[in-house]
N, C-alpha and C. Protein backbone atom coordinates (compact mmCIF):
# COMPACT_ATOMS: atom_id res chain seq x y z
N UNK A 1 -25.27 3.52 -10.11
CA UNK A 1 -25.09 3.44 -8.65
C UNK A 1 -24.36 2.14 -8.33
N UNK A 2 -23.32 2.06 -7.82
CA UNK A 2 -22.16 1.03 -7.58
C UNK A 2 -22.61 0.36 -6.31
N UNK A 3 -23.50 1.04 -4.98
CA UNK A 3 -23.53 0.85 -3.99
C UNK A 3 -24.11 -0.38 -3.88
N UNK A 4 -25.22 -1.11 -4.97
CA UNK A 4 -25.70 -2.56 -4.60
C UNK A 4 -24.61 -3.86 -4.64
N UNK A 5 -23.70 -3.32 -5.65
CA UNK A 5 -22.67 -4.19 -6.21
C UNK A 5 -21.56 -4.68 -4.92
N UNK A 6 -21.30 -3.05 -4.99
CA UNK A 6 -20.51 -2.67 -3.18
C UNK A 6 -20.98 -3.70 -2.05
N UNK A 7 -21.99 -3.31 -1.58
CA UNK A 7 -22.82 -4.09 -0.88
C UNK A 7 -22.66 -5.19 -0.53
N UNK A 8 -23.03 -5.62 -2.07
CA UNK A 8 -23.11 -7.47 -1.78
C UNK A 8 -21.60 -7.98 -1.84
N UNK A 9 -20.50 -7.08 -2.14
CA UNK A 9 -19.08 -7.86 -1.99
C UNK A 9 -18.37 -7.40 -0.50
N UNK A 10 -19.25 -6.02 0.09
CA UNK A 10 -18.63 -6.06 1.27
C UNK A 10 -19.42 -7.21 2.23
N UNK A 11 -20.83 -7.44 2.05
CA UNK A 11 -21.50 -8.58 3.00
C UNK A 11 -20.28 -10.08 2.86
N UNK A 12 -20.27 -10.59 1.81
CA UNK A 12 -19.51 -11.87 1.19
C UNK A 12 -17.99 -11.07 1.76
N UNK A 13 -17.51 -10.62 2.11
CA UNK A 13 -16.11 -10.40 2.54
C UNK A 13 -16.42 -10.41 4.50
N UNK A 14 -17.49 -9.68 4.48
CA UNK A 14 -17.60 -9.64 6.01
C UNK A 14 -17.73 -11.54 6.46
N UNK A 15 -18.55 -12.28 5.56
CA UNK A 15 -18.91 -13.41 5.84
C UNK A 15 -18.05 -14.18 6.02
N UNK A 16 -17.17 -13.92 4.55
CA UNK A 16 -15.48 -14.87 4.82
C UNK A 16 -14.56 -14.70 6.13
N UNK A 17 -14.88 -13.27 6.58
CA UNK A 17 -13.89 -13.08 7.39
C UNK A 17 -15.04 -12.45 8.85
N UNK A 18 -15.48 -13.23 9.11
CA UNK A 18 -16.14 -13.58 10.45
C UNK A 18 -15.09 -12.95 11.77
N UNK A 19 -15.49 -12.47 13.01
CA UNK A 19 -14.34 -12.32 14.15
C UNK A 19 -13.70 -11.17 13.47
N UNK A 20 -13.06 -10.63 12.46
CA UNK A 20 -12.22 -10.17 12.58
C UNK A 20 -12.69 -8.32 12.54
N UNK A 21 -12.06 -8.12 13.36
CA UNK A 21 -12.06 -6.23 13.43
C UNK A 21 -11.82 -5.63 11.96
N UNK A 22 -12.76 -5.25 11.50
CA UNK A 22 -12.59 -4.89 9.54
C UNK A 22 -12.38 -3.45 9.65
N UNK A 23 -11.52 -3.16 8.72
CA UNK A 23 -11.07 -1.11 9.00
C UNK A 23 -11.24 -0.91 7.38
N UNK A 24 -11.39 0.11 6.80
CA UNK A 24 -11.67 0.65 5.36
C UNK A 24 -10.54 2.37 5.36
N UNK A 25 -9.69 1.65 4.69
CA UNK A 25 -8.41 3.11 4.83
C UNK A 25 -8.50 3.83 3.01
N UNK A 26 -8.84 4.79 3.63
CA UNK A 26 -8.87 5.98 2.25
C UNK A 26 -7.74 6.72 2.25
N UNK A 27 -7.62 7.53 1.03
CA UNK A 27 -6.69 8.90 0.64
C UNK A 27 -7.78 9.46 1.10
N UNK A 28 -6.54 10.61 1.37
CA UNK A 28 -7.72 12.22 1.56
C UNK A 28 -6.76 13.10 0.28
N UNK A 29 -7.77 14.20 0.38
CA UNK A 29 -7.06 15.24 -0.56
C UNK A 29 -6.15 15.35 -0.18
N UNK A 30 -5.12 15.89 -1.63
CA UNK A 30 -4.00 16.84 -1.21
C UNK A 30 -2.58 15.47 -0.87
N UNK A 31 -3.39 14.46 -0.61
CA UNK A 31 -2.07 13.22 -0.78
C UNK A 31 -0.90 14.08 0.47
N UNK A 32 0.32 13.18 0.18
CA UNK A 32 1.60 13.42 0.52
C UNK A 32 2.36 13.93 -0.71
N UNK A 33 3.43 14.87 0.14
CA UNK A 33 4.33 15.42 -1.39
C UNK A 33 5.24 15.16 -1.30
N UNK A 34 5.95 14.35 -0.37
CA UNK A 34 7.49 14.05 -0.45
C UNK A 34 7.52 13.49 -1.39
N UNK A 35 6.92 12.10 -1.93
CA UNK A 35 7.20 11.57 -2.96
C UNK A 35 7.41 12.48 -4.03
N UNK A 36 6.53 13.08 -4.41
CA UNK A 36 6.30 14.07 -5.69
C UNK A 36 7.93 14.73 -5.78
N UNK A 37 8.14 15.47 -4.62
CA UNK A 37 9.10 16.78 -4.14
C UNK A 37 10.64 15.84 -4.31
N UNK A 38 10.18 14.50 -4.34
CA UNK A 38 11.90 13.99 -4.96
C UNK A 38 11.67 13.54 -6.23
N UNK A 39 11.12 12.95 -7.27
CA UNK A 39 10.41 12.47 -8.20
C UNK A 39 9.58 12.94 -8.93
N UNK A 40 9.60 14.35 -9.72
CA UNK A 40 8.04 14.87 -10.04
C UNK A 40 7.42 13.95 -10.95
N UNK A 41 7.66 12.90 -11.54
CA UNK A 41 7.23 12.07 -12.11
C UNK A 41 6.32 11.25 -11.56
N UNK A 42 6.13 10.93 -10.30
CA UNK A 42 5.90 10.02 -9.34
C UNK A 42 4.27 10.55 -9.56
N UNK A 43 3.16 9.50 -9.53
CA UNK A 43 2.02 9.42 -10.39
C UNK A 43 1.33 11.14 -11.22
N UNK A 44 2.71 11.59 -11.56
CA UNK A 44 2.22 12.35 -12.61
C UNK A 44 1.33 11.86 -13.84
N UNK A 45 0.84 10.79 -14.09
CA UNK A 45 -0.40 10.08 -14.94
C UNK A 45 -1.82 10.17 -14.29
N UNK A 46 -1.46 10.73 -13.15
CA UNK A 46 -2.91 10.33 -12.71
C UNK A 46 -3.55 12.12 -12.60
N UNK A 47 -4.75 11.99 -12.88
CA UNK A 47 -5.22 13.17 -12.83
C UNK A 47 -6.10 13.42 -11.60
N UNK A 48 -5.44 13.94 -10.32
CA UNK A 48 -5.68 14.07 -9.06
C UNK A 48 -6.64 15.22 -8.87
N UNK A 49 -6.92 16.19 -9.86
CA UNK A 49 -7.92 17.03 -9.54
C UNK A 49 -9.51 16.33 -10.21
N UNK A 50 -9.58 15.59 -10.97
CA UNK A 50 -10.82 15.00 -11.04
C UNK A 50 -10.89 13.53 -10.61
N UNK A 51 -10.33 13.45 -9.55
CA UNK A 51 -10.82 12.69 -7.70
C UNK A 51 -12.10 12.62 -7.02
N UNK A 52 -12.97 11.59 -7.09
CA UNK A 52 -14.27 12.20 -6.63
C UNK A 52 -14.35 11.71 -5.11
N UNK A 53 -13.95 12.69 -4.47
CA UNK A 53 -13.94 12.66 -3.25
C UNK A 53 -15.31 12.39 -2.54
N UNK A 54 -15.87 12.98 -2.99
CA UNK A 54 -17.38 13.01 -3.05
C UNK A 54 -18.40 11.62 -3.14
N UNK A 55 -17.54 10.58 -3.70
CA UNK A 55 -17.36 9.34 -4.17
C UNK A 55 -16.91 8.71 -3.05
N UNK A 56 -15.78 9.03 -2.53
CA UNK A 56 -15.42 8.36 -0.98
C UNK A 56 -16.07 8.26 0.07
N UNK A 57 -16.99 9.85 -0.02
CA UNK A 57 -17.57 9.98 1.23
C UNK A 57 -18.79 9.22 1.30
N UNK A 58 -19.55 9.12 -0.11
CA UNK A 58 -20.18 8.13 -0.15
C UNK A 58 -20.09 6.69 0.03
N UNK A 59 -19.06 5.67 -0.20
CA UNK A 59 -18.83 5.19 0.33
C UNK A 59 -18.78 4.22 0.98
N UNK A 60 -17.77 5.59 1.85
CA UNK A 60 -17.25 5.11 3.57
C UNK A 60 -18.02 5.25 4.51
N UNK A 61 -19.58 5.74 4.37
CA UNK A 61 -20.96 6.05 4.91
C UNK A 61 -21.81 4.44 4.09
N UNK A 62 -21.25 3.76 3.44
CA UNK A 62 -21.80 2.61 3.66
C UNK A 62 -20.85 1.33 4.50
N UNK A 63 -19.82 1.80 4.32
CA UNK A 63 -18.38 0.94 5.17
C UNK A 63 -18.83 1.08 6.19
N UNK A 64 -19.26 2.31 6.79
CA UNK A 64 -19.72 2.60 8.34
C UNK A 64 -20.67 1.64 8.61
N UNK A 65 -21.77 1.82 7.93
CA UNK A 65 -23.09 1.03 8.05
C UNK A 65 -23.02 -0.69 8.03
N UNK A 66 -22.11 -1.00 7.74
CA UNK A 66 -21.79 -2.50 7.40
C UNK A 66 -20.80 -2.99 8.69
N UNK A 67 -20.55 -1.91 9.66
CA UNK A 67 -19.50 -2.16 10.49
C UNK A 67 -17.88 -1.90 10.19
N UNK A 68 -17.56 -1.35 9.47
CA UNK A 68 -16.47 -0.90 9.21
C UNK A 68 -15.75 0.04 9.50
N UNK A 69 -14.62 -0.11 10.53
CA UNK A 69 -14.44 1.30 10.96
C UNK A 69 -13.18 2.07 9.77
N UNK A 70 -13.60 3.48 9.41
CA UNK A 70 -12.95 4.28 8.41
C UNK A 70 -12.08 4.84 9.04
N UNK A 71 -10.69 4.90 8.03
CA UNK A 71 -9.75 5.43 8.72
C UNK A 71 -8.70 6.41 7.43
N UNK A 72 -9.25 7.63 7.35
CA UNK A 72 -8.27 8.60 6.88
C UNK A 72 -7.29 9.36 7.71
N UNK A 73 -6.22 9.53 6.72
CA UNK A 73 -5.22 10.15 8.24
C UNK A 73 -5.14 11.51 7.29
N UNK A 74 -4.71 12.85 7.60
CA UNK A 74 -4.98 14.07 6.78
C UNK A 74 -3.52 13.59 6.10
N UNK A 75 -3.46 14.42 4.73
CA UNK A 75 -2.33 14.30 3.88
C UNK A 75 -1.91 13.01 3.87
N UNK A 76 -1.85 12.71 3.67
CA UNK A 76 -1.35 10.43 3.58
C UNK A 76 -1.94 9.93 2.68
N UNK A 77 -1.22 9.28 1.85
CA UNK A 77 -1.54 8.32 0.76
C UNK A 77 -2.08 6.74 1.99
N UNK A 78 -3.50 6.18 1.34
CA UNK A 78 -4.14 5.35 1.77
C UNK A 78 -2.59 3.90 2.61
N UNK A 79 -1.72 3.72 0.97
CA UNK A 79 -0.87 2.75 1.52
C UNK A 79 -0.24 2.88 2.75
N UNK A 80 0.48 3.97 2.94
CA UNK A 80 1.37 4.44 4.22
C UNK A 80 0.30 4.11 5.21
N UNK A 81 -1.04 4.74 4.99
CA UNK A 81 -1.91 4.30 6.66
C UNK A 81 -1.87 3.02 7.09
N UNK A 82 -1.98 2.05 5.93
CA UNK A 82 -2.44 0.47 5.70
C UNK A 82 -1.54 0.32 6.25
N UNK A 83 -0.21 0.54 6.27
CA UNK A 83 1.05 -0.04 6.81
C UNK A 83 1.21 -0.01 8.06
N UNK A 84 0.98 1.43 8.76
CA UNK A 84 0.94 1.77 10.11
C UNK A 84 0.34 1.18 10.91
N UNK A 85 -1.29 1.45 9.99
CA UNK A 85 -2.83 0.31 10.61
C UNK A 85 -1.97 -1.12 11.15
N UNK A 86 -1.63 -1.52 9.87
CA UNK A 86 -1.39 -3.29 10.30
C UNK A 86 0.03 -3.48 11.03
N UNK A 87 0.77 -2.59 10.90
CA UNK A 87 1.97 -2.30 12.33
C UNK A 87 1.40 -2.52 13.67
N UNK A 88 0.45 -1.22 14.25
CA UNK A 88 -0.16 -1.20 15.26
C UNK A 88 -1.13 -2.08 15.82
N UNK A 89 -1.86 -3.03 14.85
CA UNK A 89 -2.62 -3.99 15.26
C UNK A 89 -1.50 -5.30 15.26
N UNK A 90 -0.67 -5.46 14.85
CA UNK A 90 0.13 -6.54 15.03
C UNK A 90 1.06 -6.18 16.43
N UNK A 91 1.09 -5.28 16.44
CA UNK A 91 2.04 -4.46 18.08
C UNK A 91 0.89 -4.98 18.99
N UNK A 92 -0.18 -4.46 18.70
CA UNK A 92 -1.20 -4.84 20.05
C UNK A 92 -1.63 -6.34 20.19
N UNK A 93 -1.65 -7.21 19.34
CA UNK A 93 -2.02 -8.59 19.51
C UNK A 93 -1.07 -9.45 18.30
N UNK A 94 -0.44 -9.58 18.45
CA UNK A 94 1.48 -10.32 17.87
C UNK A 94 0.11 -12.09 17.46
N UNK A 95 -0.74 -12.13 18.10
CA UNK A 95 -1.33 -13.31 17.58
C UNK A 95 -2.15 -13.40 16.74
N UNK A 96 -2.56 -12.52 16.39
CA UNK A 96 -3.83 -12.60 15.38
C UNK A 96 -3.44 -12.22 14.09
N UNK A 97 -4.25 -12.81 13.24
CA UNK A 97 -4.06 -12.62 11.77
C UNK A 97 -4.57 -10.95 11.27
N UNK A 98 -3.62 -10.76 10.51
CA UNK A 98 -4.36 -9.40 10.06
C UNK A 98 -4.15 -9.45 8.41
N UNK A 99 -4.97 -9.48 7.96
CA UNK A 99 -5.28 -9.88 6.58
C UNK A 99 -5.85 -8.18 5.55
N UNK A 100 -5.06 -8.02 4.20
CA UNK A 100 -5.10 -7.02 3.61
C UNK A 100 -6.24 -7.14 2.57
N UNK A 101 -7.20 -6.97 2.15
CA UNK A 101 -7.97 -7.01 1.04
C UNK A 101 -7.51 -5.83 -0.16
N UNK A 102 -7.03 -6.22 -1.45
CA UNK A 102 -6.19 -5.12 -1.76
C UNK A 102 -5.96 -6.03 -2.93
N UNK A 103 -5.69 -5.46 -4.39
CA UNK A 103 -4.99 -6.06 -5.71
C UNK A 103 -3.83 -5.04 -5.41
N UNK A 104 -3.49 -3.99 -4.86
CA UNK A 104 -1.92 -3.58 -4.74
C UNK A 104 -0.97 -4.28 -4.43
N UNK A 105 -0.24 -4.66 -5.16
CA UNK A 105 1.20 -5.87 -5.09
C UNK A 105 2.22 -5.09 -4.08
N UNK A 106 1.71 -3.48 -4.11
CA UNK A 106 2.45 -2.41 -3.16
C UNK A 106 2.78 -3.39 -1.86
N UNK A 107 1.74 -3.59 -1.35
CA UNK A 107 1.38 -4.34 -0.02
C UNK A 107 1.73 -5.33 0.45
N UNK A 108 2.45 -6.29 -0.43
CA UNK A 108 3.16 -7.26 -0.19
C UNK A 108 4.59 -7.03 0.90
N UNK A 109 5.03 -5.31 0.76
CA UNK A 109 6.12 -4.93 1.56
C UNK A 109 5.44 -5.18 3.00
N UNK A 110 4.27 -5.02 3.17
CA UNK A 110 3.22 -5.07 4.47
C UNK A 110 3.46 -6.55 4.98
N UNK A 111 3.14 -7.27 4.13
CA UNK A 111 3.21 -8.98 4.87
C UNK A 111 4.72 -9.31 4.92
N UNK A 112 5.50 -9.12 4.22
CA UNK A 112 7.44 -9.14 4.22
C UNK A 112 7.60 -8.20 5.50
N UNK A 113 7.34 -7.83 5.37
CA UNK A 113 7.51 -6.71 6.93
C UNK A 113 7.13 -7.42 8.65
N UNK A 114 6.36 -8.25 8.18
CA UNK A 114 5.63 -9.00 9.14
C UNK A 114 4.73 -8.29 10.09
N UNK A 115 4.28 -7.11 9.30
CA UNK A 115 2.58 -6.81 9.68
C UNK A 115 1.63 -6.91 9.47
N UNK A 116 1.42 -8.34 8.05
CA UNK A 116 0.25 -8.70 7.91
C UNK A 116 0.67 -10.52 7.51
N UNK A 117 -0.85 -10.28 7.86
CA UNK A 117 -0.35 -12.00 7.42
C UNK A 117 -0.97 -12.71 6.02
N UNK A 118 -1.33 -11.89 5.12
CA UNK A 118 -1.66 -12.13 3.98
C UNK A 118 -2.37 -11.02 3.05
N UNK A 119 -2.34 -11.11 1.86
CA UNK A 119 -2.91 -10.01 1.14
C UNK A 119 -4.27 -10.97 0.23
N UNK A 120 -5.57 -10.48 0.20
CA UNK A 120 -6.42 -11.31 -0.55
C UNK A 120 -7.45 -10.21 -1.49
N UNK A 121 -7.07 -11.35 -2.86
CA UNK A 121 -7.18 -10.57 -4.50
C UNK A 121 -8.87 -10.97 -4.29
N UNK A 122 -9.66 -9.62 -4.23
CA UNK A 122 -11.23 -9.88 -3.72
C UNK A 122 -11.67 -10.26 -5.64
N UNK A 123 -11.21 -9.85 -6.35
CA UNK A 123 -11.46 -10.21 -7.90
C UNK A 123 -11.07 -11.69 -8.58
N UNK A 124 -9.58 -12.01 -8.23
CA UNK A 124 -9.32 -13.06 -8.39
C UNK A 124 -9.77 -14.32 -7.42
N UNK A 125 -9.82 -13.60 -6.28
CA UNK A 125 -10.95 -15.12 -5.09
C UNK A 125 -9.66 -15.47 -4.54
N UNK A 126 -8.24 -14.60 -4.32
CA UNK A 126 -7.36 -15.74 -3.77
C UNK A 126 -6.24 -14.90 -3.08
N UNK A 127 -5.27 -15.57 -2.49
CA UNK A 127 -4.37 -14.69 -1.98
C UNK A 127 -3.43 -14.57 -3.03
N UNK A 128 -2.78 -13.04 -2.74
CA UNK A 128 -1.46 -13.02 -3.53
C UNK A 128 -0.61 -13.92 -2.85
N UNK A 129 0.41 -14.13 -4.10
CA UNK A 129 1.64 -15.05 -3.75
C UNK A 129 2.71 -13.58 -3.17
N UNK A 130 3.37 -14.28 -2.40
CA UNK A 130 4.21 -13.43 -1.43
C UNK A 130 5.95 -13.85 -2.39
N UNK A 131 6.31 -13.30 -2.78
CA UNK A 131 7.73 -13.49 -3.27
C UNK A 131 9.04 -13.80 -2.20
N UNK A 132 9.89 -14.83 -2.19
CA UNK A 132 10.68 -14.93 -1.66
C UNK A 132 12.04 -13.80 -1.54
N UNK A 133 12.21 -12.82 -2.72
CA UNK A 133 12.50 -11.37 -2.68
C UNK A 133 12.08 -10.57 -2.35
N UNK A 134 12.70 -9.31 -1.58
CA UNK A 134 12.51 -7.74 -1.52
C UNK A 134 11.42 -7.54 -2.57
N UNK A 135 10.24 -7.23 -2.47
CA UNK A 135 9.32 -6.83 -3.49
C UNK A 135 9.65 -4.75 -3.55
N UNK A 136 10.11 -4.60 -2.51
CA UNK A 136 10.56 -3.34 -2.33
C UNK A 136 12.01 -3.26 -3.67
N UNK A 137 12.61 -3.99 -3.04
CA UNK A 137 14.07 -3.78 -3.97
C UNK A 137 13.94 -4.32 -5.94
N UNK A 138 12.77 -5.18 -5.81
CA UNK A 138 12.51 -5.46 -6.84
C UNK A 138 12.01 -4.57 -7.84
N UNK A 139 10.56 -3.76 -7.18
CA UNK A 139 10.36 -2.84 -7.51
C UNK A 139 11.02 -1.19 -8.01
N UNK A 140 12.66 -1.40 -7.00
CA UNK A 140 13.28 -0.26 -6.93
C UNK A 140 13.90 -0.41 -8.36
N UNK A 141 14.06 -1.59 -8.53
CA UNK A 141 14.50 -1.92 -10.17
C UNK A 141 13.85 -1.89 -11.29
N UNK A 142 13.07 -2.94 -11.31
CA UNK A 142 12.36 -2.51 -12.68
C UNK A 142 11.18 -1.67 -12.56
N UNK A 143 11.13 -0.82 -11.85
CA UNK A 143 10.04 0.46 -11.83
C UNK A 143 8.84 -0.35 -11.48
N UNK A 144 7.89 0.97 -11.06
CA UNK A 144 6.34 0.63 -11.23
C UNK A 144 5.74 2.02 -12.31
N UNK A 145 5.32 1.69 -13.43
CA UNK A 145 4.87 2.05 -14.21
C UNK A 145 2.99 2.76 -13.71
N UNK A 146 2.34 2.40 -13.41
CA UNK A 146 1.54 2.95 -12.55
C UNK A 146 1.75 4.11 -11.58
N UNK A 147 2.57 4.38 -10.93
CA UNK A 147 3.18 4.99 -10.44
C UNK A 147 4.07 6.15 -10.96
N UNK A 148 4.54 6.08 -11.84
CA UNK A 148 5.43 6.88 -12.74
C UNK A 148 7.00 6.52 -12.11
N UNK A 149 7.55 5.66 -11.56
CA UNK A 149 8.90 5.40 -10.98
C UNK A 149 9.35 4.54 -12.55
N UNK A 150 10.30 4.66 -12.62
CA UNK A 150 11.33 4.47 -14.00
C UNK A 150 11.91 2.98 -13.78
N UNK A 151 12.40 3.05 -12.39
CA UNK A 151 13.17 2.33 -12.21
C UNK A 151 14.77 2.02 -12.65
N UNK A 152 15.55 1.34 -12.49
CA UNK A 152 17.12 1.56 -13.17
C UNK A 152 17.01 0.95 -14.69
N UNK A 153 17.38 1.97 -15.47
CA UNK A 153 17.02 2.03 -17.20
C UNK A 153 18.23 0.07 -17.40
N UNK A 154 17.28 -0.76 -18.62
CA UNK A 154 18.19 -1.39 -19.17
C UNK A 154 18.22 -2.56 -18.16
N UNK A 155 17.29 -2.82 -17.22
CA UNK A 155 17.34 -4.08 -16.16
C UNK A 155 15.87 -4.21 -16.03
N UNK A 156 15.82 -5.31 -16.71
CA UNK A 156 14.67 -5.89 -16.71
C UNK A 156 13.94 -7.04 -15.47
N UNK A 157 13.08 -7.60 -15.66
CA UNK A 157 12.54 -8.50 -13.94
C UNK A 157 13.32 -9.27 -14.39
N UNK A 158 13.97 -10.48 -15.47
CA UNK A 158 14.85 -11.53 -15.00
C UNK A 158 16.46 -10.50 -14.48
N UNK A 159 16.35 -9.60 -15.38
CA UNK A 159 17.98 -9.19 -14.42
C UNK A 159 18.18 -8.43 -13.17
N UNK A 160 16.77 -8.05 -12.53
CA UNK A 160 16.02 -7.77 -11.24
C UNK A 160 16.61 -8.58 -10.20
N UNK A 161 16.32 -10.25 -10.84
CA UNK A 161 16.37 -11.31 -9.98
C UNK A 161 17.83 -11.56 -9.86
N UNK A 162 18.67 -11.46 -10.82
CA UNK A 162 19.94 -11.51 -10.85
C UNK A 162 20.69 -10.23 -10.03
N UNK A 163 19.92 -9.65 -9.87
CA UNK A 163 20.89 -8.21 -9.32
C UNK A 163 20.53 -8.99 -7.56
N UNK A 164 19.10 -9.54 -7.26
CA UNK A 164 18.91 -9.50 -5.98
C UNK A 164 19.50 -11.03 -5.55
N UNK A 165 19.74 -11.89 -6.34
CA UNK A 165 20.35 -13.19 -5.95
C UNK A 165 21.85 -13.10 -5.96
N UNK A 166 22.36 -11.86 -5.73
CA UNK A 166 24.02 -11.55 -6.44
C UNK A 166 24.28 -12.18 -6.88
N UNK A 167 24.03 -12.57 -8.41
CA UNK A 167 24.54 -13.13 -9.34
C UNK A 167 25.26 -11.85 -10.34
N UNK A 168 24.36 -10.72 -10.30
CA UNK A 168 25.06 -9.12 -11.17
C UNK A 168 25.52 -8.05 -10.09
N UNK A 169 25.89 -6.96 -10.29
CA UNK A 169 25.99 -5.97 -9.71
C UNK A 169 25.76 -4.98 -9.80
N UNK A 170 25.00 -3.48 -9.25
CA UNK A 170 25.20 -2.50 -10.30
C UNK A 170 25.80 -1.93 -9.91
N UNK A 171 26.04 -1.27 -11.00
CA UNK A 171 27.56 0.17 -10.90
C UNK A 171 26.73 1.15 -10.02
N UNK A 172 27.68 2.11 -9.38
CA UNK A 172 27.66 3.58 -8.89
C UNK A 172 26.83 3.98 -9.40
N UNK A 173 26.40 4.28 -10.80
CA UNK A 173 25.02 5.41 -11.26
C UNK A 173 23.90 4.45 -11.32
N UNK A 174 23.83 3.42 -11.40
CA UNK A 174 22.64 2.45 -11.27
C UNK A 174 22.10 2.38 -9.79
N UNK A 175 23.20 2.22 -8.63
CA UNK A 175 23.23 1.83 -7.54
C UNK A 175 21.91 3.66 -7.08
N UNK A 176 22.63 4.83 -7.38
CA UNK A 176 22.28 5.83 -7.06
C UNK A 176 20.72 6.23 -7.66
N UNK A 177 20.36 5.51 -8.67
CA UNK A 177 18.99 5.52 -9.22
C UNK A 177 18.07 4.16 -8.65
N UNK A 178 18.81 3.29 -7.81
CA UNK A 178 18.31 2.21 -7.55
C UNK A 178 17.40 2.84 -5.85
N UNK A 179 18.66 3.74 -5.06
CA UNK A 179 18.41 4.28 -3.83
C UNK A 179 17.17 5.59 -3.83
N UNK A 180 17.19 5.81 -5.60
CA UNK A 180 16.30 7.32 -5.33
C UNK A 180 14.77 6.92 -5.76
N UNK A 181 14.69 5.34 -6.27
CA UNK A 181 13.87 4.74 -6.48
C UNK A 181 12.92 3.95 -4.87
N UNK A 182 13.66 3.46 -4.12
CA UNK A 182 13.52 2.93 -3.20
C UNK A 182 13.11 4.21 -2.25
N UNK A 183 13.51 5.22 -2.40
CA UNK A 183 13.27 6.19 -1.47
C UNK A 183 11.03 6.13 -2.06
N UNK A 184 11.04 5.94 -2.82
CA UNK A 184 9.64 6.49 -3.46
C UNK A 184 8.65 5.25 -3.13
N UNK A 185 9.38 3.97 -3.16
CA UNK A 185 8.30 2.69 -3.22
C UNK A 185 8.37 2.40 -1.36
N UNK A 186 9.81 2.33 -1.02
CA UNK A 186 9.65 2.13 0.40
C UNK A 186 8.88 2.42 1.03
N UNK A 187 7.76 2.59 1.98
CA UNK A 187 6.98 2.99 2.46
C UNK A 187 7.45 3.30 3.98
N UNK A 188 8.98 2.69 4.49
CA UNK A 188 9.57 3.01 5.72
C UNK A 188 10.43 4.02 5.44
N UNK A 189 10.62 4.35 4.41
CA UNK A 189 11.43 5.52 4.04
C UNK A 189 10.51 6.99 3.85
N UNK A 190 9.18 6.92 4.70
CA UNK A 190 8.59 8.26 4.20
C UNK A 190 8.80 8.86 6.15
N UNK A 191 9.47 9.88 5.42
CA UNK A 191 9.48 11.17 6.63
C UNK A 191 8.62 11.70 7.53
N UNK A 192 7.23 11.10 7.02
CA UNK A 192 6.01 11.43 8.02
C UNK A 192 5.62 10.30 8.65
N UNK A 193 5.76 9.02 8.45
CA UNK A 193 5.55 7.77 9.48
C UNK A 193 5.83 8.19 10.89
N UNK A 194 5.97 9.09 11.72
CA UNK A 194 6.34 9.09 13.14
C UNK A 194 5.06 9.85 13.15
N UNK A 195 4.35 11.11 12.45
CA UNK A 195 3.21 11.55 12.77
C UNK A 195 2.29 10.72 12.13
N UNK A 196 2.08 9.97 11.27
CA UNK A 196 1.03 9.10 10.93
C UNK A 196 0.67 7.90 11.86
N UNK A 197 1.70 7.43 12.55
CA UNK A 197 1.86 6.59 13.87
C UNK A 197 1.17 7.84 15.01
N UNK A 198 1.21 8.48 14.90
CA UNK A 198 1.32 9.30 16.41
C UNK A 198 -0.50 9.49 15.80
N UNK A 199 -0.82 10.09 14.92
CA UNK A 199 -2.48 10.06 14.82
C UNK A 199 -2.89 8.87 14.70
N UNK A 200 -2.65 7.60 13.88
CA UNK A 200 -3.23 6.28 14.16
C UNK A 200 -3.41 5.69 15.85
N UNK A 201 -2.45 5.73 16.07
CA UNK A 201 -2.30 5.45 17.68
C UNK A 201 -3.41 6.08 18.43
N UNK A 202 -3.82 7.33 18.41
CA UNK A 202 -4.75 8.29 19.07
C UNK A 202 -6.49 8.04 18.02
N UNK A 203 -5.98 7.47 17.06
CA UNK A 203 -7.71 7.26 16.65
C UNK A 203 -7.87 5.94 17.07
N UNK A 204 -6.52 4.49 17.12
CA UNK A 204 -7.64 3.59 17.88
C UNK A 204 -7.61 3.52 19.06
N UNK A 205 -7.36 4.39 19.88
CA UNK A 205 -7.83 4.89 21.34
C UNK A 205 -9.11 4.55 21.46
């Protein structure tokens, strides 16, 4: 049973972060398929039918209990909500900090975006470092392996940095695997952000 462990790191997170409005964003079944439907590779590693959903619901029925308000949106991968979430709370109060609890480096596009104002590693005790590069474009390059994205074959993270400091260039078929990559990590490039906005908006009503 995980829930004592749970517990005592959601109390010590509530404590650190005193004042602040705390939200707990899940996947639901069934995910999003655009990604998939351009990429079938795209977390083809992960084995999505033994998901214990069942596991979530448990839980997000202690997130509740601790003060946490839960927020699944139907079909949506957890990140895309996180993004919207901390869009819309930065739209409604441009002053307040909105802080990500999260080891996804995904999320760093979230604080570069300037809808959050930090990401914090609850394992490591600290914030991620925020890169002075596109973590998006970086990613569009040397893949995310977790993920199943490839990235452009033969460019590694120092020639990543060289492609994004124009110091290199890539050719036409690199450039075109660089854009079909970015279509998958971008998270402003997904086709359903206008209805995931349009139900976020109406749940924090």
């Amino acid at each position: 049973n995980f829930h004592p462990i749970l517990r005592t790191q959601l109390v010590s997170l509530m404590n650190q972060y005193k004042g602040y409005d705390k939200y707990a964003v899940w996947d639901t079944a069934g995910g999003t398929t655009f990604r998939k439907e351009k990429n079938s590779s795209y977390k083809a590693n992960r084995d999505h039918s033994a998901f214990d959903f069942k596991a979530i619901r448990g839980s997000s029925s202690l997130y509740e209990e601790l003060g946490f308000k839960n927020l699944s949106v139907p079909q949506c991968e957890a990140d895309d909500a996180i993004f919207v979430l901390c869009k819309k709370l930065k739209e409604k109060k441009p002053n307040d900090k909105v802080i990500i609890i999260s080891r996804d480096r995904d999320m760093i596009q979230v604080v570069q975006q300037g809808y959050a104002d930090g990401i914090w590693d609850n394992v490591k005790k600290g914030y991620i470092d925020i890169p002075y590069y596109s973590i998006v474009d970086f990613k569009s390059i040397v893949g995310d392996r977790s993920d199943g994205v490839s990235g452009v074959p033969r460019i590694g993270e120092k020639g990543a940095i060289k492609v994004l400091t124009g110091l290199i260039t890539l050719n036409e078929k690199q450039k075109q695997i660089f854009e079909s990559c970015k279509d998958i990590i971008d998270i402003r490039r997904n086709p359903n952000l206008p209805k995931i906005e349009e139900f976020i908006t109406e749940w924090m009503e």
